[in-house]
Structure formats: C-alpha cells, structure tokens
Protein backbone atom coordinates (compact mmCIF):
# COMPACT_ATOMS: atom_id res chain seq x y z
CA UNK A 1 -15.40 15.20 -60.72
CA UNK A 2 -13.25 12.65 -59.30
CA UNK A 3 -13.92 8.64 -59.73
CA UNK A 4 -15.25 6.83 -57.17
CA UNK A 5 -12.77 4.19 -55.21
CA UNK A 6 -13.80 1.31 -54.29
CA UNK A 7 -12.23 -0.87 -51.09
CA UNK A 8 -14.38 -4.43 -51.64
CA UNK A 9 -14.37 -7.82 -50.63
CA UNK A 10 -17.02 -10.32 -51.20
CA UNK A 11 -17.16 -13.71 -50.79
CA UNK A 12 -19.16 -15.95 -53.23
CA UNK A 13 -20.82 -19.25 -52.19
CA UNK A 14 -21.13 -22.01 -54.35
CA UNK A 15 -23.04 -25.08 -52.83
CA UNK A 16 -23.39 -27.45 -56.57
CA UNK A 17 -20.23 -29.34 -55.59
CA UNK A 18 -21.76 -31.53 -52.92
CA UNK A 19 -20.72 -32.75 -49.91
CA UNK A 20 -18.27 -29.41 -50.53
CA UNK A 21 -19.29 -26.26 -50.27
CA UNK A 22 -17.12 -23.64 -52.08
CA UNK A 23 -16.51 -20.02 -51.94
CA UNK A 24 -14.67 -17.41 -54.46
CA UNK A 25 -13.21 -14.09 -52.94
CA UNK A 26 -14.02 -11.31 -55.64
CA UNK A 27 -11.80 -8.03 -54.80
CA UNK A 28 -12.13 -4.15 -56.04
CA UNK A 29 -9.25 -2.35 -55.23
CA UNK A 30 -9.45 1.37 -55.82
CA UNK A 31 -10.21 1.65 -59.71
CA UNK A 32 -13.50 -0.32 -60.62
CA UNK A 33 -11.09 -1.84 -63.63
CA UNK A 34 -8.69 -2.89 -61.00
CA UNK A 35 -11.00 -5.89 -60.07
CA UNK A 36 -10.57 -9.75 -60.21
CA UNK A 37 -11.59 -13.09 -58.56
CA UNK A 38 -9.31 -15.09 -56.44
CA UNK A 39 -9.51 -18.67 -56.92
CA UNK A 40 -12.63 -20.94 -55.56
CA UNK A 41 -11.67 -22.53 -52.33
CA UNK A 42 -13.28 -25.27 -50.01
CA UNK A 43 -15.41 -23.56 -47.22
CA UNK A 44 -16.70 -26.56 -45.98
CA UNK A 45 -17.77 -30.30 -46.36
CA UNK A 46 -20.97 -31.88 -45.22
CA UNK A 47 -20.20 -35.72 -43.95
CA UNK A 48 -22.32 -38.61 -44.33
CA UNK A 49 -23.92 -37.92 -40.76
CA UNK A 50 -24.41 -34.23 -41.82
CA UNK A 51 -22.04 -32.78 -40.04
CA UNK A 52 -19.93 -29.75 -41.29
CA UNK A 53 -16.48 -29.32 -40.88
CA UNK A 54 -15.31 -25.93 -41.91
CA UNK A 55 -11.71 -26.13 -42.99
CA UNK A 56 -8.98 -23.34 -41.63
CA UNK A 57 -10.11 -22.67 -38.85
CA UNK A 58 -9.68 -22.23 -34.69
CA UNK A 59 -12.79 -24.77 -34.25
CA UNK A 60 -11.31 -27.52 -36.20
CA UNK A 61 -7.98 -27.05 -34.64
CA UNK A 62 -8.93 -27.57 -31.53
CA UNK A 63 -10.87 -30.33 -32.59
CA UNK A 64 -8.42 -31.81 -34.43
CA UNK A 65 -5.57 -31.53 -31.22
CA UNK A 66 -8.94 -32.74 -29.02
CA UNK A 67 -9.66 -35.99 -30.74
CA UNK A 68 -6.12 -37.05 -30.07
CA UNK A 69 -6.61 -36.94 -26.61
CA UNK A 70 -9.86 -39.01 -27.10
CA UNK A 71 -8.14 -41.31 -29.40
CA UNK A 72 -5.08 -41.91 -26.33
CA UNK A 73 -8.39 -42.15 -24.15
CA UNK A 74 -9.71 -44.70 -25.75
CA UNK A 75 -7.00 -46.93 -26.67
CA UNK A 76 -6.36 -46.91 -22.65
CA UNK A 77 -9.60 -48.12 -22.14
CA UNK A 78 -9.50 -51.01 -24.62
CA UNK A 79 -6.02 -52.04 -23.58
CA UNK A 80 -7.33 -51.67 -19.60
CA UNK A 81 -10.39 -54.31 -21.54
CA UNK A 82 -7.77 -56.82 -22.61
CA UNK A 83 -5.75 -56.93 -19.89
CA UNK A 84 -9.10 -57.70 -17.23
CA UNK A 85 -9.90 -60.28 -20.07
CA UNK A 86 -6.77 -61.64 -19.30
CA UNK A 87 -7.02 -61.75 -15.77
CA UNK A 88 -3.79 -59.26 -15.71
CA UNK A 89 -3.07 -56.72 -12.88
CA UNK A 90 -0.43 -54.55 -12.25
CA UNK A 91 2.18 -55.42 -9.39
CA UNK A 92 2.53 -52.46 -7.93
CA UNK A 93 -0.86 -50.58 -9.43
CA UNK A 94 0.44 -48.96 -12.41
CA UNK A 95 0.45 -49.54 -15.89
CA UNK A 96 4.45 -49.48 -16.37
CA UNK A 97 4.84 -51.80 -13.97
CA UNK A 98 2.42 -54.70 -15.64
CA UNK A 99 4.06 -57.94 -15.54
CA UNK A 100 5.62 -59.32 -18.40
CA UNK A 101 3.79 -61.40 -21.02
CA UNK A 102 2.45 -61.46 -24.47
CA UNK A 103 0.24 -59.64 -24.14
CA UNK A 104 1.71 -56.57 -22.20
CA UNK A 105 4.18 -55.97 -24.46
CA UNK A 106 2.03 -56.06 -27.51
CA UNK A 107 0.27 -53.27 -25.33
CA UNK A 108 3.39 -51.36 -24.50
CA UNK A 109 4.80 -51.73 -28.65
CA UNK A 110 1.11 -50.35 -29.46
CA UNK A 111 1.11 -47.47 -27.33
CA UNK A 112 4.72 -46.29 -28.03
CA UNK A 113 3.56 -46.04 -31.55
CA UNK A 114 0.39 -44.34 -30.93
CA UNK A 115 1.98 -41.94 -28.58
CA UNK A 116 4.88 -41.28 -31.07
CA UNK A 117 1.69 -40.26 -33.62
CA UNK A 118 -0.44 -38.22 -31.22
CA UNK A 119 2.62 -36.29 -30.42
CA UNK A 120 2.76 -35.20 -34.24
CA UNK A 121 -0.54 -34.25 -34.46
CA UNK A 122 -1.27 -32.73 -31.17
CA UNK A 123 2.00 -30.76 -31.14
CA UNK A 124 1.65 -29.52 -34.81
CA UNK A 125 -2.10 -28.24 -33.90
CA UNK A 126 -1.30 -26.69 -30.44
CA UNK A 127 1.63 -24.65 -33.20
CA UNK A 128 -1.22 -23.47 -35.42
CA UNK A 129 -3.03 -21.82 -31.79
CA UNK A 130 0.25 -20.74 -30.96
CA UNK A 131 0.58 -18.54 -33.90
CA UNK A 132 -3.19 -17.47 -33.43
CA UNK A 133 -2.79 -16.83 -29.78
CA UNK A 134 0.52 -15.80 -29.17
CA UNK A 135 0.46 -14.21 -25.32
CA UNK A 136 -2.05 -16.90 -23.85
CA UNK A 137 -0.44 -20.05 -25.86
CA UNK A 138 3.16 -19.18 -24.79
CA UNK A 139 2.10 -19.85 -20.77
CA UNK A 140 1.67 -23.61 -21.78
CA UNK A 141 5.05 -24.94 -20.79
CA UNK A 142 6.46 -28.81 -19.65
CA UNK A 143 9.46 -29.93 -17.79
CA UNK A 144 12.39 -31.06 -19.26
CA UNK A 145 14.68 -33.83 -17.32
CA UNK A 146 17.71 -35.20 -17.57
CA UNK A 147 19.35 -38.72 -17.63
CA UNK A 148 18.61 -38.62 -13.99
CA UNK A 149 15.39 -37.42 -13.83
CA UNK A 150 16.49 -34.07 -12.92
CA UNK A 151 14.31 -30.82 -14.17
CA UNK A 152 17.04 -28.99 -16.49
CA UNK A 153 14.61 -26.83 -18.24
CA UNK A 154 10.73 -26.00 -19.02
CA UNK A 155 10.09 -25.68 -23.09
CA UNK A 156 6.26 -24.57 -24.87
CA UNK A 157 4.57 -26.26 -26.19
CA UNK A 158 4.83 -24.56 -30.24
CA UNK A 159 8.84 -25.54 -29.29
CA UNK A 160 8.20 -29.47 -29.08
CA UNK A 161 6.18 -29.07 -32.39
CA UNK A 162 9.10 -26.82 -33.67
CA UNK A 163 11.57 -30.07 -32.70
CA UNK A 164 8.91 -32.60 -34.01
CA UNK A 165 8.74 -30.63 -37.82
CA UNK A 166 12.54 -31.02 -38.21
CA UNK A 167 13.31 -34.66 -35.77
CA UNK A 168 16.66 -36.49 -35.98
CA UNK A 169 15.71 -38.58 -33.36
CA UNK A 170 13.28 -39.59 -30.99
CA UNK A 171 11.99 -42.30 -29.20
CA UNK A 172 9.02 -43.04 -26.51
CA UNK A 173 10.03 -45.11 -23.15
CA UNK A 174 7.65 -45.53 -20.70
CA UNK A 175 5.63 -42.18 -20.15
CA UNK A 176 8.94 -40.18 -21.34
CA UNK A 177 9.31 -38.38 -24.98
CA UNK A 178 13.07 -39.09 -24.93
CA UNK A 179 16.00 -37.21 -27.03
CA UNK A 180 14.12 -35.36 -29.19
CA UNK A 181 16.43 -33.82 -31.43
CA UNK A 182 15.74 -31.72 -34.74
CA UNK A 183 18.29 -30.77 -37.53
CA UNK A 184 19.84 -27.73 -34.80
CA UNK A 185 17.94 -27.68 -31.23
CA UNK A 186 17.86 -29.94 -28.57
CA UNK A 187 14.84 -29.91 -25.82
CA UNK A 188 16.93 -27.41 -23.28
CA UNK A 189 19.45 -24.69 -24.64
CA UNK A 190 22.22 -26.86 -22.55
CA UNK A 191 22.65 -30.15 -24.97
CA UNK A 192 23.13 -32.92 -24.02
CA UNK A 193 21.55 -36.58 -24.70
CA UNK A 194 19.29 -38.29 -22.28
CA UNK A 195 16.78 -35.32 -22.05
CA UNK A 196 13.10 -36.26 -21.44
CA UNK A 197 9.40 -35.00 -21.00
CA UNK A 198 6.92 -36.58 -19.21
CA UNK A 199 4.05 -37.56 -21.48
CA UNK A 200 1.54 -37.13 -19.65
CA UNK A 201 2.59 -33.94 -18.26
CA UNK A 202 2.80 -32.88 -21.73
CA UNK A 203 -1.18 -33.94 -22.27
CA UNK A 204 -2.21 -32.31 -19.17
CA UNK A 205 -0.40 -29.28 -20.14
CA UNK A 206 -2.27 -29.15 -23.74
CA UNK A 207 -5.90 -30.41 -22.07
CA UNK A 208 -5.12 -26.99 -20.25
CA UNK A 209 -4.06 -24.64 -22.83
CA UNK A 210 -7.01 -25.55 -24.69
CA UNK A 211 -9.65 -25.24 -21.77
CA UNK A 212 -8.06 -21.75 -21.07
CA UNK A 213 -8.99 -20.41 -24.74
CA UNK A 214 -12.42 -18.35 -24.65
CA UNK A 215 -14.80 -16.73 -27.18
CA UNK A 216 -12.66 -13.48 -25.80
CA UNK A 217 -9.71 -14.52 -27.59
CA UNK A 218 -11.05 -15.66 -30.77
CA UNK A 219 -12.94 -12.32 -30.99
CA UNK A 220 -10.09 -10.41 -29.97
CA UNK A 221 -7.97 -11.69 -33.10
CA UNK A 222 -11.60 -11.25 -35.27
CA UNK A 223 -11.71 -7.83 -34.04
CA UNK A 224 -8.49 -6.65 -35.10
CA UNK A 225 -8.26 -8.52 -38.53
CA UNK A 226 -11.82 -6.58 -39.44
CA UNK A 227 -10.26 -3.14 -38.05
CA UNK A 228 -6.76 -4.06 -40.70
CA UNK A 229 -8.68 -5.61 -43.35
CA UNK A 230 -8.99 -4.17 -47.06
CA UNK A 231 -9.43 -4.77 -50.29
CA UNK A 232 -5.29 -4.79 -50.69
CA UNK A 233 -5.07 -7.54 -47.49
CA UNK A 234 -3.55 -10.82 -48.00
CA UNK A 235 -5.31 -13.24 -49.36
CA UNK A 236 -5.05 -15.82 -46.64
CA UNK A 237 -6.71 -13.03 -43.72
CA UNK A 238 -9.52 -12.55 -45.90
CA UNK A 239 -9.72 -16.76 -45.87
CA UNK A 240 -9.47 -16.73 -42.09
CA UNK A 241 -11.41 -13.51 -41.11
CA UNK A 242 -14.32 -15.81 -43.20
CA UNK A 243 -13.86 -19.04 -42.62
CA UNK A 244 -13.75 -17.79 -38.27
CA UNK A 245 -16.75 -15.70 -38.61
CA UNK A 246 -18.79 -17.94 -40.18
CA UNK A 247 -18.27 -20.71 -37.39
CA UNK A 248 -18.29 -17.89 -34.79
CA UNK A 249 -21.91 -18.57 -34.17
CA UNK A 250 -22.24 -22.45 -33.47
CA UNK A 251 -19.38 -21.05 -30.63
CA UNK A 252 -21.52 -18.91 -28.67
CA UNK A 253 -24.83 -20.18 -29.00
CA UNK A 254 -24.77 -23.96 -28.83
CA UNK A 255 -27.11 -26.50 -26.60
CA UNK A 256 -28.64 -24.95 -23.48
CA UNK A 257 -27.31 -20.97 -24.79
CA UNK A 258 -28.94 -18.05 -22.51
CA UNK A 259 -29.53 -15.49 -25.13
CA UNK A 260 -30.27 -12.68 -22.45
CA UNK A 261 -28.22 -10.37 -24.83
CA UNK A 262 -26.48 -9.52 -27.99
CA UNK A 263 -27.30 -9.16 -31.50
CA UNK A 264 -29.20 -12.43 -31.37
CA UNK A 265 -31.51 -11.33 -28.70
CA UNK A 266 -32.05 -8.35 -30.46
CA UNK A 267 -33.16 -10.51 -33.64
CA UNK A 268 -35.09 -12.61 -31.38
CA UNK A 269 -37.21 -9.47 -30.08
CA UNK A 270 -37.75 -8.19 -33.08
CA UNK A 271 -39.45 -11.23 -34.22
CA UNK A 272 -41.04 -11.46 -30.72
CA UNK A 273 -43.08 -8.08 -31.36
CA UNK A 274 -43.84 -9.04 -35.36
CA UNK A 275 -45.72 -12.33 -34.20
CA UNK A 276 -47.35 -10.22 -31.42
CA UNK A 277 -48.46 -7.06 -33.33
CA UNK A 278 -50.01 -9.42 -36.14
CA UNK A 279 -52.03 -11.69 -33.61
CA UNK A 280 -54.71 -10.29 -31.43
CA UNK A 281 -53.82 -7.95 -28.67
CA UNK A 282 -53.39 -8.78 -25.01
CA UNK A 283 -55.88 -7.68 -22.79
CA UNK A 284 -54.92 -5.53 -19.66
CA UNK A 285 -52.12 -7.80 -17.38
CA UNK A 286 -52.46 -10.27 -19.78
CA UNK A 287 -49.00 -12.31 -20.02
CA UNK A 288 -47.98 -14.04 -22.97
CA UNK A 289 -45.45 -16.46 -23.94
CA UNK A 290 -43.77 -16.85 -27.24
CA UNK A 291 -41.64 -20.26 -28.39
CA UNK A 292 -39.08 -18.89 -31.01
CA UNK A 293 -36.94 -21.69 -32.40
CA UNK A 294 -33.60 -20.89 -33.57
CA UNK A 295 -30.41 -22.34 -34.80
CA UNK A 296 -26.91 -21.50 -34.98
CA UNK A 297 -26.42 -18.08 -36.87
CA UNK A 298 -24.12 -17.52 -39.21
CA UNK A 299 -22.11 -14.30 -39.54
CA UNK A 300 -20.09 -12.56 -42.52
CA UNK A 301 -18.53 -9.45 -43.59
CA UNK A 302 -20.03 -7.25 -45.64
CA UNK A 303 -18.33 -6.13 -48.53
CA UNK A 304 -17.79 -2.48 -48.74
CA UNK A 305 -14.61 -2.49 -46.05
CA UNK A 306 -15.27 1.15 -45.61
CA UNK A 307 -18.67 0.55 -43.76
CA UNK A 308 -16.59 -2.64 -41.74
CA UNK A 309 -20.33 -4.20 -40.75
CA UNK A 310 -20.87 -7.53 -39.83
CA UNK A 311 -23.80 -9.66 -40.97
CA UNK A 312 -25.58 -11.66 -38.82
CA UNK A 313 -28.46 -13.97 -40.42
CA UNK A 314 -30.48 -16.79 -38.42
CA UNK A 315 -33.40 -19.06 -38.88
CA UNK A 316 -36.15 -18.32 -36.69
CA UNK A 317 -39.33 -20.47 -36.24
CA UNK A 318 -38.04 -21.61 -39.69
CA UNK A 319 -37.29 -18.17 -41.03
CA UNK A 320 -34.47 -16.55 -42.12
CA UNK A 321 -33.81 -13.02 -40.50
CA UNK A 322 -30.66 -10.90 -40.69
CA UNK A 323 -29.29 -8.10 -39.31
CA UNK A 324 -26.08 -5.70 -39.80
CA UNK A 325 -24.23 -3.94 -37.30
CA UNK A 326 -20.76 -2.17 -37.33
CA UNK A 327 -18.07 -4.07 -36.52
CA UNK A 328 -17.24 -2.59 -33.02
CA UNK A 329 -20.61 -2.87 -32.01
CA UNK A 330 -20.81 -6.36 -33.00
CA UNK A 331 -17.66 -7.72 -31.43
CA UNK A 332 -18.49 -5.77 -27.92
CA UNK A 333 -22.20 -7.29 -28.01
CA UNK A 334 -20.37 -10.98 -28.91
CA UNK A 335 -17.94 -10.42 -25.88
CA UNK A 336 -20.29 -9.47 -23.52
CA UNK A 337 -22.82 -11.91 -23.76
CA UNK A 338 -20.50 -14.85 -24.84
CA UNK A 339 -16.92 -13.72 -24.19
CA UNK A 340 -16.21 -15.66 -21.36
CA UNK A 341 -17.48 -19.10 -23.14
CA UNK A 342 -14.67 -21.50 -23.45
CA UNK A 343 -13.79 -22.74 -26.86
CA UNK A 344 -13.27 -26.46 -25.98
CA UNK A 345 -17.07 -27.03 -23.99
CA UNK A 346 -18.63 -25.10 -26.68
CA UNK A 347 -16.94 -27.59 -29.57
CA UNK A 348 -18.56 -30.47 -27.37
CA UNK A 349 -22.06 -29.09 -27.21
CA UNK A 350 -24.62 -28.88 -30.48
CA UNK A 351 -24.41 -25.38 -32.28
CA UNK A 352 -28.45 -24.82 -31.85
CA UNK A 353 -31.10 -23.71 -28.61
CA UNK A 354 -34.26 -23.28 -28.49
C-alpha cells in the first residue's frame, strides 16, 4: 500500500498586524514530512481613507506608471495657474516658447526635474508590464532623432527603462529626453551623441500601451501560471498567481458592472432562488424583482494543485457566499463576460455594483 503524495499550496491570512494584512505560503511536496512554511509576507495595507493597496501586482503597476501621468498633469495645470496669475502668455502659443522672466524659468527648472523623475518611475513600471506582457508590451515603441531632428531609430519602451537602470548621462531640454546613455547602449544601435526622444511622444506612447491592456491578458498569464503551478513552483509565482487573483475581482466587476454572466451571476442566482423559495410563492404571471447587493469578490486557489480550482467568495445582501470551479472553467467564464474590460478604466472605477 503505497503513501499518499501530496502536491499543496495554501496561503494563510493573518489580519492582527493592522493597517497590513499578511499572508504565509505553507507547501507539501510529495512526502507529508516534506512540508514547511515560507516566510509571512505583506498582502496588503489598508490606508487611512480605507483604501487597499495590494502589493506585487499588475493593478498597482499600472497605477503606479498612471499617477505619474496625473502628477505631469497636474503640475501643468498649476504652472498654466501661475503664469495667468501673472498675466503671462506665450508668443507664439506654446509653452517652450514663453517669454523670458522669473518666473518662466523657475517653471522650465521645475519641470525638467519633474520630467527627469517621472521618466524613472514611469519607465521602470512600463519594464515590470513588459516582462508580464511580453508580445503586447513590445508594440509600444518611440522615435529616436538625431542632432538634427532626424528619425534614426524607434526603441520600446522596457529599452528606455533598460538605459534609465544603468544612466551615464542624461539630460531634459525642452520636450526632448536627450543623450541618454547607460554603462554600454546608446538610444539607437548607431552611436552617436545628440540623440533625442520626444517627451511627449514618449507619454502618449505609454497612455497607449496601458489603455491597450485588457482583463484578456491578465487572465491569459493567470491561466497559464495555474495550469504550471505546483507544490515544487517558485516561490515568487505562487506570490503573484495570489496576490493577481485576489485583485482579479475589483477588475471585472467595478462601478456600473453588467453581471449578465460568469461565476458571479451564477452566485447571484443562486441566492436569487434561496430568497424566493423561502418567501411566499408567486401567483400565476406574477413578476418579481429582487435587489441583491454585492461587492467586489475575491478569488483564490485552492490548495490541493491536483484539483487546480479556483475559489470565488462574495458578500451578498451582506452575506458571504462562495463557490469553486476548475480552473479552465473559471478563466473561460472570467474572459467571456469580462475579457474585453480594459485594465486602466477599470483601476479608475470603484471595485463594487449593485
């Protein structure tokens, strides 16, 4: 009679630590005396406003490459607020061409230093997608110009961050990122100094690449992660397979969410026809309407890998309820009722419906 193997992960959530809330991954691998538990780690923190920012993963990069943009935004506007104060316009009708003055060039020093800084942290994010999303990141390209303002070259976006990680040099002039050099590569494969992108090209190339990410893509990467997974996986796609899934459901259902399928509608019936089968029955061609209330679920993976299920669990009308489906079946359902979703609108919208 031959011992039973076991292939387990589980993930262990520990909420005493407030504002964090930790998890421990506890692994059986095979042997029942070849178990252990991996170090506690930070799932989340809950901020002052009681928000939650899960750490690791695609949500709160694309936050954290979005807010950048929203930080350039608004230093635009203030600056655009000083310079009306001052009864300043530009003499030709754009910004580079502002005439000189105190003022201006305290503008122009500010924003070479702020765009130096978004640059970092934009370009270091839009790596992290790249390496998540390989095929659809590597589209996202910008011009490279010469001396004389002469396209030489188009470079991705994970290359600029690439440069940025390992600079010699660079400087901001005007809208141009100019002769940005690392330890080995220049911005084209032909060296030479004097080469340039445009800034805002750059931004409007990143604005895109992040509207063009879906729920499709993020599942896609879920899907196969769950089919590789087990108990002898690296640690770190165990982290990201949870610390995805369990923000996977303030993505597709979020403020104003049609739930006209998927394993949340099939929750949602199934309460639907408790609350009607314990309250009187309809009479003939009666209609009835039902308000269920419901927030953002949460999903998981259940721990024996051999089974690969997915756990979805939801309040309803102030109720938990829960459900587990195989992992196939649960990624399909996702993708077709949410699949075409785009990451970036869902991020702006509040992860609960009614």
């Amino acid at each position: 009679m031959s011992e039973q193997k076991f292939n387990r992960v589980q993930v262990m959530f520990n909420a005493e630590h407030k504002p964090y809330l930790y998890g421990a991954i506890h692994i059986v691998d095979g042997d029942p005396a070849n178990q252990w538990c991996e170090s506690p780690f930070v799932i989340s923190k809950t901020t002052a406003d009681g928000r939650e920012i899960v750490y690791g993963t695609v949500a709160r990069t694309i936050e954290n490459a979005r807010s950048q943009l929203d930080r350039l935004q608004a230093f635009r506007s203030e600056a655009q607020r000083r310079l009306d104060a001052a009864g300043i316009e530009p003499i030709e009708g754009t910004v580079s061409q502002l005439p000189p003055c105190d003022i201006t060039d305290r503008i122009f020093d500010e924003q070479d230093t702020l765009v130096e800084e978004v640059l970092l942290i934009v370009s270091v994010n839009v790596r992290v997608l790249s390496e998540i999303f390989p095929r659809k990141m590597k589209r996202a390209k910008v011009k490279v110009y010469d001396y004389d303002n002469t396209c030489v070259d188009n470079i991705e976006l994970s290359r600029i961050a690439d440069l940025l990680l390992h600079n010699r040099y660079i400087m901001i002039r005007d809208q141009y990122v100019v002769d940005l050099i690392s330890d080995e590569k220049f911005m084209s494969d032909r060296p030479q100094l004097g080469l340039k992108v445009d800034f805002e090209e750059y931004l409007g190339e990143v604005q895109r690449a992040l509207e063009d990410l879906t729920v499709n893509d993020l599942i896609g990467r879920l899907r196969g992660t769950t089919k590789q997974l087990s108990s002898s996986s690296n640690i770190k796609d165990i982290v990201f397979l949870t610390q995805n899934l369990y923000t996977l459901g303030g993505l597709v259902i979020t403020d104003g969410t049609r739930v006209d399928e998927g394993p949340i509608k099939s929750i949602l019936d199934r309460v639907a026809e408790q609350i009607l089968d314990a309250g009187p029955k309809p009479a003939p061609g009666e209609t009835r309407q039902l308000a269920l209330v419901f927030g953002a679920p949460r999903f998981s993976l259940e721990p024996e890998l051999d089974n690969k299920q997915i756990r979805i669990q939801v309040q309803v009308n102030g109720k938990p309820e829960e459900l587990v489906m195989d992992y196939e079946n649960f990624f399909s359902e996702i993708s077709s009722a949410h699949g075409d979703a785009k990451l970036l609108s869902s991020l702006r919208n509040t992860a609960s419906s009614t």
